[in-house]
C-alpha atoms as a PDB file:
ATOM      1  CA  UNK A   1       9.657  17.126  21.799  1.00  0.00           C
ATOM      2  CA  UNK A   2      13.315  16.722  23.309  1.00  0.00           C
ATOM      3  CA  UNK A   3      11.926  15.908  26.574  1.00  0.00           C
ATOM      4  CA  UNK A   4       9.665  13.322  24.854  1.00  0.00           C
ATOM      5  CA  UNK A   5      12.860  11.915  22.722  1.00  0.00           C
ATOM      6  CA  UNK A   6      15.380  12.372  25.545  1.00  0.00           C
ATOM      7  CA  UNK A   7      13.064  10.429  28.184  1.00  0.00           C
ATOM      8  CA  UNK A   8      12.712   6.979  26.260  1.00  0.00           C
ATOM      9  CA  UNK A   9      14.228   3.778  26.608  1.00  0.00           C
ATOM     10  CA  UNK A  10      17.264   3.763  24.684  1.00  0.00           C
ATOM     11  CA  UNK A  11      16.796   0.264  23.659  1.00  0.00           C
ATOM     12  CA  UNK A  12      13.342   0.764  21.854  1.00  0.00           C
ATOM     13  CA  UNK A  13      12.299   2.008  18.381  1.00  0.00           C
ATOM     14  CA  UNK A  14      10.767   5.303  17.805  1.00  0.00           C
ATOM     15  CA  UNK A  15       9.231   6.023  14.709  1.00  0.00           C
ATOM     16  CA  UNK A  16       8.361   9.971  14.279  1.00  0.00           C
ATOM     17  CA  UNK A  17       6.211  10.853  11.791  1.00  0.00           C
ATOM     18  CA  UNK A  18       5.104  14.368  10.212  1.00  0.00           C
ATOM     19  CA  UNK A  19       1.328  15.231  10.791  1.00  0.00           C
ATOM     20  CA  UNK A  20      -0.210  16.478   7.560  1.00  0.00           C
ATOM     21  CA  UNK A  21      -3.710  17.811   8.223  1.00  0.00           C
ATOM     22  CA  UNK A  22      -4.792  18.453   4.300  1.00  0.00           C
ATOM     23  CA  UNK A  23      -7.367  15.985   4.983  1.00  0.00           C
ATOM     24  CA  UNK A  24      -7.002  13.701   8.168  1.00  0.00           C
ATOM     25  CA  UNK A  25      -8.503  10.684   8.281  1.00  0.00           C
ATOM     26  CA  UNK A  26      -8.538  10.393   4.479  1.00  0.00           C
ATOM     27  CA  UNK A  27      -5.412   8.317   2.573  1.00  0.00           C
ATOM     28  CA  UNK A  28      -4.536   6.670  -0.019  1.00  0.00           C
ATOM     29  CA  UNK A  29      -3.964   2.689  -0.333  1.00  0.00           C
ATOM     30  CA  UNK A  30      -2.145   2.351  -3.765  1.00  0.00           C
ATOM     31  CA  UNK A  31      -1.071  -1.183  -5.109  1.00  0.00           C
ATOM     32  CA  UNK A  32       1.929  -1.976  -7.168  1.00  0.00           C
ATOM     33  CA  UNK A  33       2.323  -5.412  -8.840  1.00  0.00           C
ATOM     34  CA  UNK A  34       5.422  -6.041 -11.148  1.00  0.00           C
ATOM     35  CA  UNK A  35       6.350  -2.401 -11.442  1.00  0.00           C
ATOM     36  CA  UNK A  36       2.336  -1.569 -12.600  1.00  0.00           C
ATOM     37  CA  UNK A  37       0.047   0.417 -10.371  1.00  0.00           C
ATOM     38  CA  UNK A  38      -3.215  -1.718 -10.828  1.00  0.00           C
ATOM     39  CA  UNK A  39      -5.405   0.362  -8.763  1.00  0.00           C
ATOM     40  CA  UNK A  40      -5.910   3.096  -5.629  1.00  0.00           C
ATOM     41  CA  UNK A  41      -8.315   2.930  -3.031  1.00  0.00           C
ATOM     42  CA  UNK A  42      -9.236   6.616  -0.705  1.00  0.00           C
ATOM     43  CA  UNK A  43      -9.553   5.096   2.940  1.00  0.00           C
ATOM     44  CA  UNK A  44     -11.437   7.184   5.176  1.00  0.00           C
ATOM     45  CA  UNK A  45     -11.378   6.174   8.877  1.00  0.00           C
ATOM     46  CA  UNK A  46     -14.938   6.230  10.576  1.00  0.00           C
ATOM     47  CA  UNK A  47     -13.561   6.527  14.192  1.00  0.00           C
ATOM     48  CA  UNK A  48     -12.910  10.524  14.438  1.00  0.00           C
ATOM     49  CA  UNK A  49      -8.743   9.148  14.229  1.00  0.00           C
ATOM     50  CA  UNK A  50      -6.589  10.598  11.727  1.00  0.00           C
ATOM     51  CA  UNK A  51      -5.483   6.678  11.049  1.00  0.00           C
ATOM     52  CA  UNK A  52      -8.010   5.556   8.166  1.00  0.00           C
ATOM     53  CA  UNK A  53      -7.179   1.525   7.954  1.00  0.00           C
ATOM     54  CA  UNK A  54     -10.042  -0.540   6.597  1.00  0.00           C
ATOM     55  CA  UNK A  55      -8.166  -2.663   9.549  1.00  0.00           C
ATOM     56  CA  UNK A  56      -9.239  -0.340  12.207  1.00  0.00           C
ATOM     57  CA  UNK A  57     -12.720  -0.063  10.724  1.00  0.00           C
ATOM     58  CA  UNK A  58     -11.820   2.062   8.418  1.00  0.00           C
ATOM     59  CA  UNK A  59     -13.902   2.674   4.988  1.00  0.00           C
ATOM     60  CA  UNK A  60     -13.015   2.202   1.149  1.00  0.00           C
ATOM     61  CA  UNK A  61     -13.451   3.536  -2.285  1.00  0.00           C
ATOM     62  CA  UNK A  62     -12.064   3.575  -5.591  1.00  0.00           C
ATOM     63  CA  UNK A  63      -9.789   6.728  -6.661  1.00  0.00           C
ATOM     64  CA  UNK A  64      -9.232   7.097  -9.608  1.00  0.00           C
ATOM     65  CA  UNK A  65      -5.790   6.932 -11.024  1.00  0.00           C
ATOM     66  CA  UNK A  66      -3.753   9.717 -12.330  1.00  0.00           C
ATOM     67  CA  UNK A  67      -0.019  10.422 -13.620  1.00  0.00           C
ATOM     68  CA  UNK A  68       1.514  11.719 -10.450  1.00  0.00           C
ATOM     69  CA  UNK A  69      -0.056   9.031  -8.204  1.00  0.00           C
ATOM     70  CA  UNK A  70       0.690   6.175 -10.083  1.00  0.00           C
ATOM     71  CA  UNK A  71       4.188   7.594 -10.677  1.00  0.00           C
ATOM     72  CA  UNK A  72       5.139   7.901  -6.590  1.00  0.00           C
ATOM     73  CA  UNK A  73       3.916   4.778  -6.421  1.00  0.00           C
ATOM     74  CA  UNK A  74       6.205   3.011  -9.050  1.00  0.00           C
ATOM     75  CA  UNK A  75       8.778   5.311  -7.748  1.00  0.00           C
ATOM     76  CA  UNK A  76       8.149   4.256  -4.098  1.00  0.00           C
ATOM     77  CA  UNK A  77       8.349   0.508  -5.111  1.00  0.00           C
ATOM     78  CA  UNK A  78      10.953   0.756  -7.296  1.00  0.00           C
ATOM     79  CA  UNK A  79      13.562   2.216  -4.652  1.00  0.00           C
ATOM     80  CA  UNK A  80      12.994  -0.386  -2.198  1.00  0.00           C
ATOM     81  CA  UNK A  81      13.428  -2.910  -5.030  1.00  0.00           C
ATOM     82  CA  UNK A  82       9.788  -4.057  -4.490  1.00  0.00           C
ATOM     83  CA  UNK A  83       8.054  -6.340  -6.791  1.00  0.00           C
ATOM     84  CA  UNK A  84       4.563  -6.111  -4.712  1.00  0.00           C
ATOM     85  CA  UNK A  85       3.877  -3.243  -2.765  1.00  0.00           C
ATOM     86  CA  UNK A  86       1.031  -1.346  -0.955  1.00  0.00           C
ATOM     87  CA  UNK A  87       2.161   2.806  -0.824  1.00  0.00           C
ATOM     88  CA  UNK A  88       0.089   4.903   1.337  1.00  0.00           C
ATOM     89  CA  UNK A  89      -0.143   7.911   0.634  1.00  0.00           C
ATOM     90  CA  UNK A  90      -1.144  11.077   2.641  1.00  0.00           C
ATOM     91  CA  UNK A  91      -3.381  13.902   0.469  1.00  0.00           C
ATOM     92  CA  UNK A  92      -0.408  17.014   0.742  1.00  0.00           C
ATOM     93  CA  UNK A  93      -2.178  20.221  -0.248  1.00  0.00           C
ATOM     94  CA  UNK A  94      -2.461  19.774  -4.264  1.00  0.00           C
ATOM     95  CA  UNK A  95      -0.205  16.094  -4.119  1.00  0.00           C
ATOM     96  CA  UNK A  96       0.631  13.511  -2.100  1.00  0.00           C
ATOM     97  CA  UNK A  97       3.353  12.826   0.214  1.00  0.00           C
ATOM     98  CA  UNK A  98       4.275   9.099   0.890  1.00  0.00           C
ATOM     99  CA  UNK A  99       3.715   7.827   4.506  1.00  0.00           C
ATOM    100  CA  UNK A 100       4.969   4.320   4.252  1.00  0.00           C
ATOM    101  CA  UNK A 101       5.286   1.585   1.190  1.00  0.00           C
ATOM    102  CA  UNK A 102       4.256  -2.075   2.815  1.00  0.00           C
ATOM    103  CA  UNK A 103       6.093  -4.849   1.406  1.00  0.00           C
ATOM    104  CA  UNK A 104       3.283  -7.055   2.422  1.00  0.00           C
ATOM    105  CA  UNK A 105       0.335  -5.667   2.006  1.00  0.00           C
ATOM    106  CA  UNK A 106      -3.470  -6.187   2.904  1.00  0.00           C
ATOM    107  CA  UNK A 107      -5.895  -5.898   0.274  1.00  0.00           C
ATOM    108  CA  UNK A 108      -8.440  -6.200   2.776  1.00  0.00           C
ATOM    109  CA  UNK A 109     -11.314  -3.930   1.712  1.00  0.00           C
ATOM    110  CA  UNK A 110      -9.072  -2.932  -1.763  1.00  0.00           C
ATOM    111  CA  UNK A 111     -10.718  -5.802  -3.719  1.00  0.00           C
ATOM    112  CA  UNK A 112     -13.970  -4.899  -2.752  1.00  0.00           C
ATOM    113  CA  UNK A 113     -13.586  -1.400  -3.203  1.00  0.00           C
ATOM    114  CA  UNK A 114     -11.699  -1.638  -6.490  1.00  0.00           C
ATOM    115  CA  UNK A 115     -13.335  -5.273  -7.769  1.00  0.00           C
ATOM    116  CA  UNK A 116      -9.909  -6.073  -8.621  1.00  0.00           C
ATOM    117  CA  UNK A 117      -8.707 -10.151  -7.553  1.00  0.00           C
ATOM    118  CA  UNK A 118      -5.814  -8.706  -6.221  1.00  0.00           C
ATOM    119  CA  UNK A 119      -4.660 -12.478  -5.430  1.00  0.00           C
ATOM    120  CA  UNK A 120      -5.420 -13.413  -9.138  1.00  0.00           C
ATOM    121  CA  UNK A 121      -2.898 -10.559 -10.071  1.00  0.00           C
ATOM    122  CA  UNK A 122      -0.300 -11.738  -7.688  1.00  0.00           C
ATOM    123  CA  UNK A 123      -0.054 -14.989  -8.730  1.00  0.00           C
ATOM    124  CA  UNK A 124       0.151 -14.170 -12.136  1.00  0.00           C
ATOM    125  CA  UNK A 125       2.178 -12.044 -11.731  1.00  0.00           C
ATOM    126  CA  UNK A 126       4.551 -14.512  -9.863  1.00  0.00           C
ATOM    127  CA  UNK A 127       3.846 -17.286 -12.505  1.00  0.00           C
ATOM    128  CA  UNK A 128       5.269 -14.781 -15.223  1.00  0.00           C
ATOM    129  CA  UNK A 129       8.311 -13.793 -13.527  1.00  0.00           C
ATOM    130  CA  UNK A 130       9.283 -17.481 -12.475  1.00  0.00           C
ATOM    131  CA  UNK A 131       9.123 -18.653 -16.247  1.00  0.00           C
ATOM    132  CA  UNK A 132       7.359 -21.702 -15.267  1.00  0.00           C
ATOM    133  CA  UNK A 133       7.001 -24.427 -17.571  1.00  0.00           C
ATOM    134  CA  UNK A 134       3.846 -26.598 -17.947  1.00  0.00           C
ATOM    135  CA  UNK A 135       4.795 -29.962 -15.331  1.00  0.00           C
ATOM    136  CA  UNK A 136       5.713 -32.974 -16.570  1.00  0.00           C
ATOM    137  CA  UNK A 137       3.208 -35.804 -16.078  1.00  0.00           C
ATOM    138  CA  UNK A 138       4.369 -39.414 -15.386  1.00  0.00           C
ATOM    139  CA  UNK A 139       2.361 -42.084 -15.183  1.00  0.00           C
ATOM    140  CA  UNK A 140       2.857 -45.419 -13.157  1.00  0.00           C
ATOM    141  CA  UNK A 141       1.592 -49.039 -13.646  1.00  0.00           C
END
């Protein structure tokens, strides 16, 4: 790994990541909208690669919900001051460890998977927080 590190151009980026094997090529795509988790997808890739985006051909399904998930992901939101957020999340023995929180998310596949109109939310969502009031209408002769 030093040799790796130590042998890299000094002016890029590298990202290192801890491999978790519990189940690879199986995460979790959970979506956060105004501090509410309104659903989770399980993306399994169908390549052989540990990386299951619906992007990269990946499959999805609803998961069902439960306490601890939908509390990382409020959690996970919440701490990068995120209003809308995708949080992946990587199956960690019994629980989940975070892998990454998108602040722009896809919801390729997750509508389809989940039948939520994840757009539908987001807008209304946006509407809400902007306290919009109904336009004013003017007419001209």
């Amino acid at each position: 790994m030093t040799q790796l590190v130590s042998g890299l151009d000094r002016s890029q980026s590298l990202i290192l990541q801890q491999y978790i094997g519990t189940r690879p090529g199986k995460d979790l795509r959970v979506w956060v909208i105004g501090s509410q988790v309104i659903g989770a997808m399980l993306r399994s890739s169908t390549d052989g690669s540990f990386k299951a985006n619906i992007s990269r051909g990946g499959d999805g399904q609803a998961f069902p919900l439960n306490p601890e998930l939908e509390r990382l992901a409020r959690d996970s939101a919440a701490a990068l001051n995120l209003d809308i957020a995708g949080v992946d999340l990587l199956f960690d023995g019994d629980g989940y460890s975070i892998c990454e929180v998108n602040s722009a998310p896809g919801f390729q596949g997750f509508e389809t998977a989940t039948g939520l109109n994840v757009a539908r939310l987001v807008l209304e969502h946006c509407k809400s927080t902007m306290h919009l009031s109904p336009p004013k209408l003017a007419c001209v002769f």
